[in-house]
C-alpha atoms as a PDB file:
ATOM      1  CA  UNK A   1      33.615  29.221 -32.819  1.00  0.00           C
ATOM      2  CA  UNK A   2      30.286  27.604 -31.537  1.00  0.00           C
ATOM      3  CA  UNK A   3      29.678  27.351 -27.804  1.00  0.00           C
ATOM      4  CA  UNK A   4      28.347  24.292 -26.318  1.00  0.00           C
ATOM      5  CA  UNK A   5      25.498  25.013 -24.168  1.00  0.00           C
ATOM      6  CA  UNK A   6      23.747  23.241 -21.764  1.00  0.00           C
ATOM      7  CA  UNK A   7      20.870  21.976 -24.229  1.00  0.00           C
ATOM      8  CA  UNK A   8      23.872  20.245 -26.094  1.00  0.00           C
ATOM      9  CA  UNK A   9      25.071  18.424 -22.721  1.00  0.00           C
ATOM     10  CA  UNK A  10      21.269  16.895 -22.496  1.00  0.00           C
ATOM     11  CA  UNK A  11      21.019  16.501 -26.855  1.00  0.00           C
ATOM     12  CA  UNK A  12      24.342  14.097 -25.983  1.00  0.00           C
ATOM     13  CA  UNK A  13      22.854  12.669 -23.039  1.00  0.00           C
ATOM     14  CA  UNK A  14      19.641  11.983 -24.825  1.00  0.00           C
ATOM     15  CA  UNK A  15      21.923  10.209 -27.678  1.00  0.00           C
ATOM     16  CA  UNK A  16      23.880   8.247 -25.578  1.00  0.00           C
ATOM     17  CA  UNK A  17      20.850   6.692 -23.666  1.00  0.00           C
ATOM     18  CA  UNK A  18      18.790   6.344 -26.561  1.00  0.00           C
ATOM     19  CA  UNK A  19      15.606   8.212 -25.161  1.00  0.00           C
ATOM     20  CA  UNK A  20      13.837  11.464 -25.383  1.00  0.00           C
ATOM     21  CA  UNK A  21      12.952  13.408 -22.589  1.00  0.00           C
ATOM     22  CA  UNK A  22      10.347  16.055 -22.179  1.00  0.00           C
ATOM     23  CA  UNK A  23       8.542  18.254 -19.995  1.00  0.00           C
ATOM     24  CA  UNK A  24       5.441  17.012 -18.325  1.00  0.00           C
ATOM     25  CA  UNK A  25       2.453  19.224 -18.044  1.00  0.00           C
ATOM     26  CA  UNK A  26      -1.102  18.001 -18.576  1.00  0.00           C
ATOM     27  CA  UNK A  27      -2.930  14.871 -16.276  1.00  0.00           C
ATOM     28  CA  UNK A  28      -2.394  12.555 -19.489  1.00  0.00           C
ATOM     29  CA  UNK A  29       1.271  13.657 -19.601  1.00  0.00           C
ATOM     30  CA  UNK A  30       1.560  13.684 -15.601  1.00  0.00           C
ATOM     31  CA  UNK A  31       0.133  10.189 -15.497  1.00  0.00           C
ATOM     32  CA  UNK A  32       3.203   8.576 -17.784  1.00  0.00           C
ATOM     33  CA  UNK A  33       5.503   9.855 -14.981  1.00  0.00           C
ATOM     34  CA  UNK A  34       3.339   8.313 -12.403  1.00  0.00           C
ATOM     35  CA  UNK A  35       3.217   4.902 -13.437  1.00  0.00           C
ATOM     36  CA  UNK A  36       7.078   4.954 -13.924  1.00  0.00           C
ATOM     37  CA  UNK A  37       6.787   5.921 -10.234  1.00  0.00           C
ATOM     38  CA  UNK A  38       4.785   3.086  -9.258  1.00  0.00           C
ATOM     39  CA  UNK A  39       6.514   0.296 -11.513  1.00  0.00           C
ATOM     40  CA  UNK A  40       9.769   1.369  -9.620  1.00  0.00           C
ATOM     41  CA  UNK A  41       8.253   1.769  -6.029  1.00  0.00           C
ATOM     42  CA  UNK A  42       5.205  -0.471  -5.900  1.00  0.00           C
ATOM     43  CA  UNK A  43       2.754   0.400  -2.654  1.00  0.00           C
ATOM     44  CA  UNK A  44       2.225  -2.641  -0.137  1.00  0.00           C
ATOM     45  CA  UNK A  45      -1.030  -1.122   0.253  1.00  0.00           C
ATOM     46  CA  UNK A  46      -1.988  -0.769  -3.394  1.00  0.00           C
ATOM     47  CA  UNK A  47      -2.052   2.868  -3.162  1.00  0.00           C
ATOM     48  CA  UNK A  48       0.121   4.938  -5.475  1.00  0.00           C
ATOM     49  CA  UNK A  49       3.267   7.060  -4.670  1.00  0.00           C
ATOM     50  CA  UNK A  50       1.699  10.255  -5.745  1.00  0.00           C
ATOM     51  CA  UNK A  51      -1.954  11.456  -6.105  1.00  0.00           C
ATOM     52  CA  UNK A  52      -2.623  12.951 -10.091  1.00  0.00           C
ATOM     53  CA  UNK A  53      -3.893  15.781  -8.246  1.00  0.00           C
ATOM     54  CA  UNK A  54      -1.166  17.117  -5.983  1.00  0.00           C
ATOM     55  CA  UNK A  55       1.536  16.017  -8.982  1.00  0.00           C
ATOM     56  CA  UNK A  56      -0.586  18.308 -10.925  1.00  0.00           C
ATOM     57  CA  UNK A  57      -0.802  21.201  -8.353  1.00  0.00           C
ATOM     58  CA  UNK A  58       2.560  20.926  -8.280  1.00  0.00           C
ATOM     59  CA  UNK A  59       3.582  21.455 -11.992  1.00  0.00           C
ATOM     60  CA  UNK A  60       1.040  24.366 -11.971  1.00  0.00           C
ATOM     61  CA  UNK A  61       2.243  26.090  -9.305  1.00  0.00           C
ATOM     62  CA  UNK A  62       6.130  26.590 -10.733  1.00  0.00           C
ATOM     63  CA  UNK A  63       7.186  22.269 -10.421  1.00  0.00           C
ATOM     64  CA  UNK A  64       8.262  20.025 -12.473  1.00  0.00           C
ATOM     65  CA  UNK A  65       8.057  16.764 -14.081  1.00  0.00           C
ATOM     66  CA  UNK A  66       9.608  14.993 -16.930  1.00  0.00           C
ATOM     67  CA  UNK A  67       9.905  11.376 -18.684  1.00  0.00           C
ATOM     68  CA  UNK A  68      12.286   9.501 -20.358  1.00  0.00           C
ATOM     69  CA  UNK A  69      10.628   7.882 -24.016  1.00  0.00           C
ATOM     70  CA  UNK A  70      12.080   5.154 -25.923  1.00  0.00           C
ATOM     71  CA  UNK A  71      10.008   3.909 -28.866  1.00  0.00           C
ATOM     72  CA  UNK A  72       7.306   6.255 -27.426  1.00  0.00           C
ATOM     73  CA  UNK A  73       7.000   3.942 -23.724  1.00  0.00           C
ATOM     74  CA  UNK A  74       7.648   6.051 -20.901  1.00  0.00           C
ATOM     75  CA  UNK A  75      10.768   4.355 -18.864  1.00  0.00           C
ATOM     76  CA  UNK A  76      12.047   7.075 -16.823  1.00  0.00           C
ATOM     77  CA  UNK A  77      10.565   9.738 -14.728  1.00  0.00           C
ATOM     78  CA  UNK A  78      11.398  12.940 -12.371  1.00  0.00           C
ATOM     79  CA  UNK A  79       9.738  14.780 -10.319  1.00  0.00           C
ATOM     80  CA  UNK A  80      11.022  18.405  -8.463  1.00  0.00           C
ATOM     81  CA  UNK A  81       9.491  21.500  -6.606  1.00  0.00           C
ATOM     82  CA  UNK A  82      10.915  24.912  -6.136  1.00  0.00           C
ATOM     83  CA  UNK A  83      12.528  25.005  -2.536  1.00  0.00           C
ATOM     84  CA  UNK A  84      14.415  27.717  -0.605  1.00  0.00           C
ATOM     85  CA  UNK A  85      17.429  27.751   1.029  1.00  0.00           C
ATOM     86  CA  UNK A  86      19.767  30.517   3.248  1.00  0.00           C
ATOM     87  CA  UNK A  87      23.188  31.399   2.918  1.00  0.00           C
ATOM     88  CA  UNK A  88      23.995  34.848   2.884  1.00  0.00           C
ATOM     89  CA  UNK A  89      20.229  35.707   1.891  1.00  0.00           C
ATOM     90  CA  UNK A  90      17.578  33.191   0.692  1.00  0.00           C
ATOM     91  CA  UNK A  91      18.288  31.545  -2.300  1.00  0.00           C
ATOM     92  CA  UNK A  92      15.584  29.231  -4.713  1.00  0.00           C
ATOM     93  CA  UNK A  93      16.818  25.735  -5.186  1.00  0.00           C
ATOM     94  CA  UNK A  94      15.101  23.138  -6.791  1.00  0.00           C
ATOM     95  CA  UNK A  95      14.455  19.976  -5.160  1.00  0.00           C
ATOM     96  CA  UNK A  96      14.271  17.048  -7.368  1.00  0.00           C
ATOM     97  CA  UNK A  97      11.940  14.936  -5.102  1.00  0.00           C
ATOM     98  CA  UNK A  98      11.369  11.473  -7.204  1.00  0.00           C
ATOM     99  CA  UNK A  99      14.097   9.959 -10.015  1.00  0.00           C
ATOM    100  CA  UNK A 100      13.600   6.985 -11.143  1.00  0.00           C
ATOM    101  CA  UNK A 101      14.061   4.281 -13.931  1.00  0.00           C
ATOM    102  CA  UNK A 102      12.022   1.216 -15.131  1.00  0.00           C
ATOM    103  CA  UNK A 103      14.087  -1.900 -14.112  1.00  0.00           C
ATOM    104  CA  UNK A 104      15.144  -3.696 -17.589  1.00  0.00           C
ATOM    105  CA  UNK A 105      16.811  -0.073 -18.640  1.00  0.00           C
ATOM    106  CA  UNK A 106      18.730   0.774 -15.588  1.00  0.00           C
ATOM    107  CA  UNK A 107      22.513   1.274 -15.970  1.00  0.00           C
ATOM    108  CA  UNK A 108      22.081   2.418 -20.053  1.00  0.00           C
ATOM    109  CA  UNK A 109      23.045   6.056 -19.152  1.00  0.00           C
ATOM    110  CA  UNK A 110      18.663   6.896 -18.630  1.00  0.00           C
ATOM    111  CA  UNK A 111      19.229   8.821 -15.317  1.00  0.00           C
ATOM    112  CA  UNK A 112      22.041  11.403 -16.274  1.00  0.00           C
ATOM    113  CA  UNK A 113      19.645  11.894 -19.258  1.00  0.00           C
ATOM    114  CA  UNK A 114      17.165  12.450 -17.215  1.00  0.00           C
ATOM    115  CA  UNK A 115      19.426  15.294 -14.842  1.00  0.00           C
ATOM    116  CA  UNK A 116      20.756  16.916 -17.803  1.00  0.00           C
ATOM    117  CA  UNK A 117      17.025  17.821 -18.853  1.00  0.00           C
ATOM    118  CA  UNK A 118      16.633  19.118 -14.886  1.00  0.00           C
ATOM    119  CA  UNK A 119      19.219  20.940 -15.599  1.00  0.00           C
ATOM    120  CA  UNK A 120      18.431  22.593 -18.783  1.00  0.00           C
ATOM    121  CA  UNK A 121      14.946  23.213 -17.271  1.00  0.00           C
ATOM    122  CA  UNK A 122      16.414  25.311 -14.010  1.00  0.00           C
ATOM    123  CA  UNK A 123      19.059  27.024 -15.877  1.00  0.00           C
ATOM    124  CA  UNK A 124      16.224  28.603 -18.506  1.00  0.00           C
ATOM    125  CA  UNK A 125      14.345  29.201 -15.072  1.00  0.00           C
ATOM    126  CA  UNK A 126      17.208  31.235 -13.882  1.00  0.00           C
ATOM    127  CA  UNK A 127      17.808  27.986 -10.786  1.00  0.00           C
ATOM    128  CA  UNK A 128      21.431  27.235 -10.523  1.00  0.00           C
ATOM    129  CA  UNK A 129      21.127  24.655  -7.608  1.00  0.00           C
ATOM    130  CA  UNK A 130      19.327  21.303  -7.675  1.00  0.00           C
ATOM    131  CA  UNK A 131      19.182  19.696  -4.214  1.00  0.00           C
ATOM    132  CA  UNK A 132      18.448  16.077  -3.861  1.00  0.00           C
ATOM    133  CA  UNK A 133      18.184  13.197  -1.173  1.00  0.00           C
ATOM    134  CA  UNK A 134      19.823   9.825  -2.084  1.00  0.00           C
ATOM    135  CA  UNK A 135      20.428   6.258  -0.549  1.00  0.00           C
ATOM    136  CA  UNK A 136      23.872   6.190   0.244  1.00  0.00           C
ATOM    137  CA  UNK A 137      24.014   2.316   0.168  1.00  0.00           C
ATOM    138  CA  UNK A 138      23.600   2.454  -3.511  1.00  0.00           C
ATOM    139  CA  UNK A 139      26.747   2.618  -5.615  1.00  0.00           C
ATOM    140  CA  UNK A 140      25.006   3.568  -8.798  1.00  0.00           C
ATOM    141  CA  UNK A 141      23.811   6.461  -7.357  1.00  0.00           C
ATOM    142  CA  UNK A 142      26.916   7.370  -5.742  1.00  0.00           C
ATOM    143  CA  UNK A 143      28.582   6.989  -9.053  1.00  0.00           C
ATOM    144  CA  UNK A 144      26.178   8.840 -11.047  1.00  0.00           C
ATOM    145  CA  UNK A 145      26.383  11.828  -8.224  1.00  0.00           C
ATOM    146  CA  UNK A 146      29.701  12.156  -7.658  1.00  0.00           C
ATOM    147  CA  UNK A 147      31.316  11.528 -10.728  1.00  0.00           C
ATOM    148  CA  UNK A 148      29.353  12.185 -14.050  1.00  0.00           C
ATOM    149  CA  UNK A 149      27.158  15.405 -12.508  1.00  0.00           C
ATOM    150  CA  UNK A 150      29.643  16.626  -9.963  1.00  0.00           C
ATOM    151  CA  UNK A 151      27.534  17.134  -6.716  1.00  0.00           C
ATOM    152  CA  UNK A 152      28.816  18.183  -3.398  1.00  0.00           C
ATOM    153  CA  UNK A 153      27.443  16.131  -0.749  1.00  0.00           C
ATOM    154  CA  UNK A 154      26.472  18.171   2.207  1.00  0.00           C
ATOM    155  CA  UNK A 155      24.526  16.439   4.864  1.00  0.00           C
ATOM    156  CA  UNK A 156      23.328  12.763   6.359  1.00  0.00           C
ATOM    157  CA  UNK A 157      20.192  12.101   7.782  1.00  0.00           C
ATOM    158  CA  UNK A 158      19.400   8.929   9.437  1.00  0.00           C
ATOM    159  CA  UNK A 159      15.354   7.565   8.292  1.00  0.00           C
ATOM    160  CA  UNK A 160      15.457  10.505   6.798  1.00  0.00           C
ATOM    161  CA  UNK A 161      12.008  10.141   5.673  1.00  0.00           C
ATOM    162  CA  UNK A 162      10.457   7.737   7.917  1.00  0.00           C
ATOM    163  CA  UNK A 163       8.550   4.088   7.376  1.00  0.00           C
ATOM    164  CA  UNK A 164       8.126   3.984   3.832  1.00  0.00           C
ATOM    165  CA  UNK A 165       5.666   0.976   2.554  1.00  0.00           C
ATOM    166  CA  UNK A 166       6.917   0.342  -1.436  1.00  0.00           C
ATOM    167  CA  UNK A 167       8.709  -2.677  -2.628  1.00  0.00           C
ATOM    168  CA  UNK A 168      12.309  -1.055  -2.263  1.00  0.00           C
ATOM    169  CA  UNK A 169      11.948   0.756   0.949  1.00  0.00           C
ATOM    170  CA  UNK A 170       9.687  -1.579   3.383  1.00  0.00           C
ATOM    171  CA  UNK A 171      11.335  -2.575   6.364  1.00  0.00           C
ATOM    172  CA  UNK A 172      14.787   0.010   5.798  1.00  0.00           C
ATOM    173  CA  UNK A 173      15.512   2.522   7.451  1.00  0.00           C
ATOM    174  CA  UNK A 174      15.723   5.445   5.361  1.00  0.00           C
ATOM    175  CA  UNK A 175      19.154   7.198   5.773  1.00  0.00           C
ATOM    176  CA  UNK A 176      20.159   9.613   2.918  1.00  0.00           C
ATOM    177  CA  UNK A 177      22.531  11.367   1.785  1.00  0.00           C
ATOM    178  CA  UNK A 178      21.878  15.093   0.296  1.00  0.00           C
ATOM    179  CA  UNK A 179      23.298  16.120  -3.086  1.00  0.00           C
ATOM    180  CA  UNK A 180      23.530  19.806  -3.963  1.00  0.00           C
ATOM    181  CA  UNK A 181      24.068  19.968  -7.894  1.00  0.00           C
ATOM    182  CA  UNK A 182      25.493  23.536  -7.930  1.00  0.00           C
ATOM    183  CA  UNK A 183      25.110  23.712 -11.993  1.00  0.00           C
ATOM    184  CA  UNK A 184      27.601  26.294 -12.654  1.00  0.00           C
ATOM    185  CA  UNK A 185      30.400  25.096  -9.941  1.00  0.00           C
ATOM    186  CA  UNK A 186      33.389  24.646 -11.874  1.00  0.00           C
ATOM    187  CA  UNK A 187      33.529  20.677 -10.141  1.00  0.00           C
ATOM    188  CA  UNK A 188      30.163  20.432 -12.053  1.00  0.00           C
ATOM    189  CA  UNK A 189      31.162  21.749 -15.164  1.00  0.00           C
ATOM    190  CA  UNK A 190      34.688  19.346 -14.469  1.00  0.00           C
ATOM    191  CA  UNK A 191      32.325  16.315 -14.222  1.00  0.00           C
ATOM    192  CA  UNK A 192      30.312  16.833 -17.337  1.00  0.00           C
ATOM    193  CA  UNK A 193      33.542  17.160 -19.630  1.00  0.00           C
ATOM    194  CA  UNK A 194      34.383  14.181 -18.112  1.00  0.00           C
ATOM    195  CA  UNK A 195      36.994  15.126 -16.011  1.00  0.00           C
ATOM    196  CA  UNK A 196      36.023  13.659 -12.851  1.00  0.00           C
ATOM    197  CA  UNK A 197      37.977  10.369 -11.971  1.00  0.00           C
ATOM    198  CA  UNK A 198      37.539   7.826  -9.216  1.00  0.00           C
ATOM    199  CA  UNK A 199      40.452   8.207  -6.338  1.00  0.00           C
ATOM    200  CA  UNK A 200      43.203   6.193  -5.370  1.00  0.00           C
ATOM    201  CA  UNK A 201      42.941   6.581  -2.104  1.00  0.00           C
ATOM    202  CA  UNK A 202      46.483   4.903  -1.106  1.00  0.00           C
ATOM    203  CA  UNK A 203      48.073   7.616  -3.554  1.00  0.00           C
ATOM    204  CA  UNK A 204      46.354  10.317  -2.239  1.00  0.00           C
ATOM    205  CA  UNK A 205      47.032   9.244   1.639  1.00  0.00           C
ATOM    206  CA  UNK A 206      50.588   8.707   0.199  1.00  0.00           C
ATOM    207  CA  UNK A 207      50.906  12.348  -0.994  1.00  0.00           C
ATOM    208  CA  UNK A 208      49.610  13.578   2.377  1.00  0.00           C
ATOM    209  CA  UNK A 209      46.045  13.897   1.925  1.00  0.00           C
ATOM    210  CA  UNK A 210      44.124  13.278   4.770  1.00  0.00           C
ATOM    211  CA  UNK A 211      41.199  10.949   3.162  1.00  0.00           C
ATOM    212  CA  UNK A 212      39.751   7.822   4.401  1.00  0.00           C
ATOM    213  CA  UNK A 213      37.474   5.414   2.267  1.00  0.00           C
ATOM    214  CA  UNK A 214      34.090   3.813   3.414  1.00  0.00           C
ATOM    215  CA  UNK A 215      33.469   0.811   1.722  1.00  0.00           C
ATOM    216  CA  UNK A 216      29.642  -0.180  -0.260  1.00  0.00           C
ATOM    217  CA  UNK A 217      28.427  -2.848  -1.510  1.00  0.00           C
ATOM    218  CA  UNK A 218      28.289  -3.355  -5.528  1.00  0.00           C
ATOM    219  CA  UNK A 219      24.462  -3.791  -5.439  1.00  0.00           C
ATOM    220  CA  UNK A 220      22.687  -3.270  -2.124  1.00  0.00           C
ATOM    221  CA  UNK A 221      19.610  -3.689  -4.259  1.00  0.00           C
ATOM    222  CA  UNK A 222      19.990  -7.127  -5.731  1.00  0.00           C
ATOM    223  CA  UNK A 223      21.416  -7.890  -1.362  1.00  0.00           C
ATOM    224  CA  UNK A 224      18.187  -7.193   0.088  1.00  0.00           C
ATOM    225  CA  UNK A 225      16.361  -9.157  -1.942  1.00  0.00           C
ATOM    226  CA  UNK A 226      19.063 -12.560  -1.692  1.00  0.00           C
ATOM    227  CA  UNK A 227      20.344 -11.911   1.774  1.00  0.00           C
ATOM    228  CA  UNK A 228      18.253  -9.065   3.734  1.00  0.00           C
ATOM    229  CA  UNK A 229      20.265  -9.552   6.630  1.00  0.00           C
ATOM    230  CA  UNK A 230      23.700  -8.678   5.207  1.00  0.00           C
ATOM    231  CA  UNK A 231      22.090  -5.661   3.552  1.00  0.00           C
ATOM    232  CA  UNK A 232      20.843  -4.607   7.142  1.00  0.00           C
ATOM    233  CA  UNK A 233      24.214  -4.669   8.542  1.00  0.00           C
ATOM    234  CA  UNK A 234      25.775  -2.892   5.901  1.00  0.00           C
ATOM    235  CA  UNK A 235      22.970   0.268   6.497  1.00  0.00           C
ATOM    236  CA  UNK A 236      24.032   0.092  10.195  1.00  0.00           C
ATOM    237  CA  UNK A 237      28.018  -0.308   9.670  1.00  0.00           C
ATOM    238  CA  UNK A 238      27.568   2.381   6.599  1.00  0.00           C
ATOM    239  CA  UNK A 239      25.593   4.625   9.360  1.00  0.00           C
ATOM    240  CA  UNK A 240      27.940   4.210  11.837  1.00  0.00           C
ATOM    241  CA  UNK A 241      31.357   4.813   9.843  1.00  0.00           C
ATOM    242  CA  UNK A 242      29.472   7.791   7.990  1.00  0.00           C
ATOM    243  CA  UNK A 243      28.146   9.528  11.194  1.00  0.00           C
ATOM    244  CA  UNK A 244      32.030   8.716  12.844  1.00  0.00           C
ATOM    245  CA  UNK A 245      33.574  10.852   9.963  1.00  0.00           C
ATOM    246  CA  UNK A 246      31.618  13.480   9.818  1.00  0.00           C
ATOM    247  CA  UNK A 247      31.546  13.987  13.469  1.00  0.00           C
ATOM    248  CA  UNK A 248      35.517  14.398  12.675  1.00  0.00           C
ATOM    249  CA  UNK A 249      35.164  16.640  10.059  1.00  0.00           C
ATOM    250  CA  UNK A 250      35.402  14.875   7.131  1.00  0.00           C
ATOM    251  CA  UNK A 251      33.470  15.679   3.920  1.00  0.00           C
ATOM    252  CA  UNK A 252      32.560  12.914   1.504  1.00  0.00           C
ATOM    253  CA  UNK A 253      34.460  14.301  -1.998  1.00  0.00           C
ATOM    254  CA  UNK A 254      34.711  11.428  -4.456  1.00  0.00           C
ATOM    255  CA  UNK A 255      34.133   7.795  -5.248  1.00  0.00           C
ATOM    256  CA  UNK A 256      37.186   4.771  -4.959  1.00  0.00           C
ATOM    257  CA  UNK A 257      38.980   2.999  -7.231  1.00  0.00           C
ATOM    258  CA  UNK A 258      36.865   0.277  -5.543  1.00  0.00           C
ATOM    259  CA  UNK A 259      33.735   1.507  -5.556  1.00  0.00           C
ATOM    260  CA  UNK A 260      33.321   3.230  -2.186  1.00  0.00           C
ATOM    261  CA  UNK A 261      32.963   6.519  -0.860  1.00  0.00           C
ATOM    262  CA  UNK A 262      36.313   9.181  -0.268  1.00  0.00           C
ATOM    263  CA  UNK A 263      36.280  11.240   2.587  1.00  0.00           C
ATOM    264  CA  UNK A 264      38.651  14.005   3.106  1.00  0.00           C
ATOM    265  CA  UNK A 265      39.258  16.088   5.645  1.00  0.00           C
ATOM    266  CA  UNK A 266      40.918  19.642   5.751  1.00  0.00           C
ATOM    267  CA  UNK A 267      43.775  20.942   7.339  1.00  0.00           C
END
């Protein structure tokens, strides 16, 4: 009987999305993920997101860095260091900094291509935890998190990181989210046989859960740029409702039949 292994996960991945994605090591190599990088983010200022230098340092010192190639053009990109982490001793994590996709191939299945080569990559490295930081506005993200990789979500941090001057971020506050891909967790091994569905949340309240749903918008990103000011009262009702349930002890565990967020607390 053959096993599937985790380099079958990313060969079906890779299929599905109709790329191929490799390892990044060299400044030519490093400079494909860079641009993908800057297409996504573009600086105010001109500048770009990451210096071919430190991304370099970074690879040689134990990082990594990989792109997503269709028809040999580089429309995908990640970026991750080696971070540490207590509980019950200190633990190596990696923390997948920078994700991102070229605009005309979003939503084709890129960025689970893209984690499943992450994940292949730790795993070989003896890492069984990817940590990352996402915007918890964005539903995609949500989706892709929560559903097809099976993260727990553990943490909120309003402007998490500050002013930040690209095209996407200028002028929003940067809340996030933080994902902790625990790659051998049974929910993450649930979610890549495909065995994670979205929640009914009036069924589950029904059968005497105690889960709430936050609502989100179906494209926050495609809001900001058609009316900014609804988008900047959904961060600060999303902030408010998020920071509310937590404070009570609830734990964000799933996406809606709707499309937003399922909190549960436990008894």
């Amino acid at each position: 009987m053959t096993t599937w292994t985790p380099q079958d996960d990313l060969g079906a991945a890779e299929q599905r999305a109709d790329v191929r994605v490799r390892s990044l090591i060299d400044l030519s190599e490093l400079d494909d993920a860079r641009r993908v990088f800057d297409t996504v983010w573009p600086s105010l200022t001109g500048s770009t997101q990451i210096q071919p230098n430190l991304l370099r340092a970074q690879i040689h010192a134990g990082g990594y860095a990989s792109a997503a190639y269709r028809d040999g053009e580089p429309i995908g990109a990640a970026f991750a260091f080696a971070g540490r982490h207590h509980k019950d001793g200190w633990h190596t994590h990696l923390h997948s900094h920078m994700a991102a996709v070229v605009e005309p191939y979003r939503d084709q299945h890129i960025g689970a291509a893209l984690k499943m080569h992450q994940r292949v990559w730790a795993l070989e490295r003896e890492i069984d935890t990817i940590v990352w930081t996402f915007d918890p506005l964005v539903r995609r993200n949500a989706v892709l998190n929560l559903i097809k990789l099976g993260v727990d979500v553990e943490g909120f941090e309003v402007n998490f990181y500050g002013a930040m001057d690209d095209g996407i971020n200028s002028g929003d506050p940067t809340d996030r989210l933080f994902a902790w891909w625990r790659l051998e967790s049974p929910r993450a091994k649930a979610a890549l046989r495909g065995d994670v569905a979205r929640i009914d949340v009036a069924a589950e309240q029904t059968a005497g859960r105690d889960v709430r749903e936050i609502a989100l918008p179906e494209d926050i990103v495609a809001l900001r740029s058609t009316e900014p000011d609804a988008a900047a009262q959904w961060r600060l009702t999303l902030r408010e409702e998020l920071t509310r349930a937590l404070v009570e002890g609830f734990t964000i565990v799933g996406v809606s039949t709707a499309g937003g967020y399922v909190l549960e607390r436990a008894s």
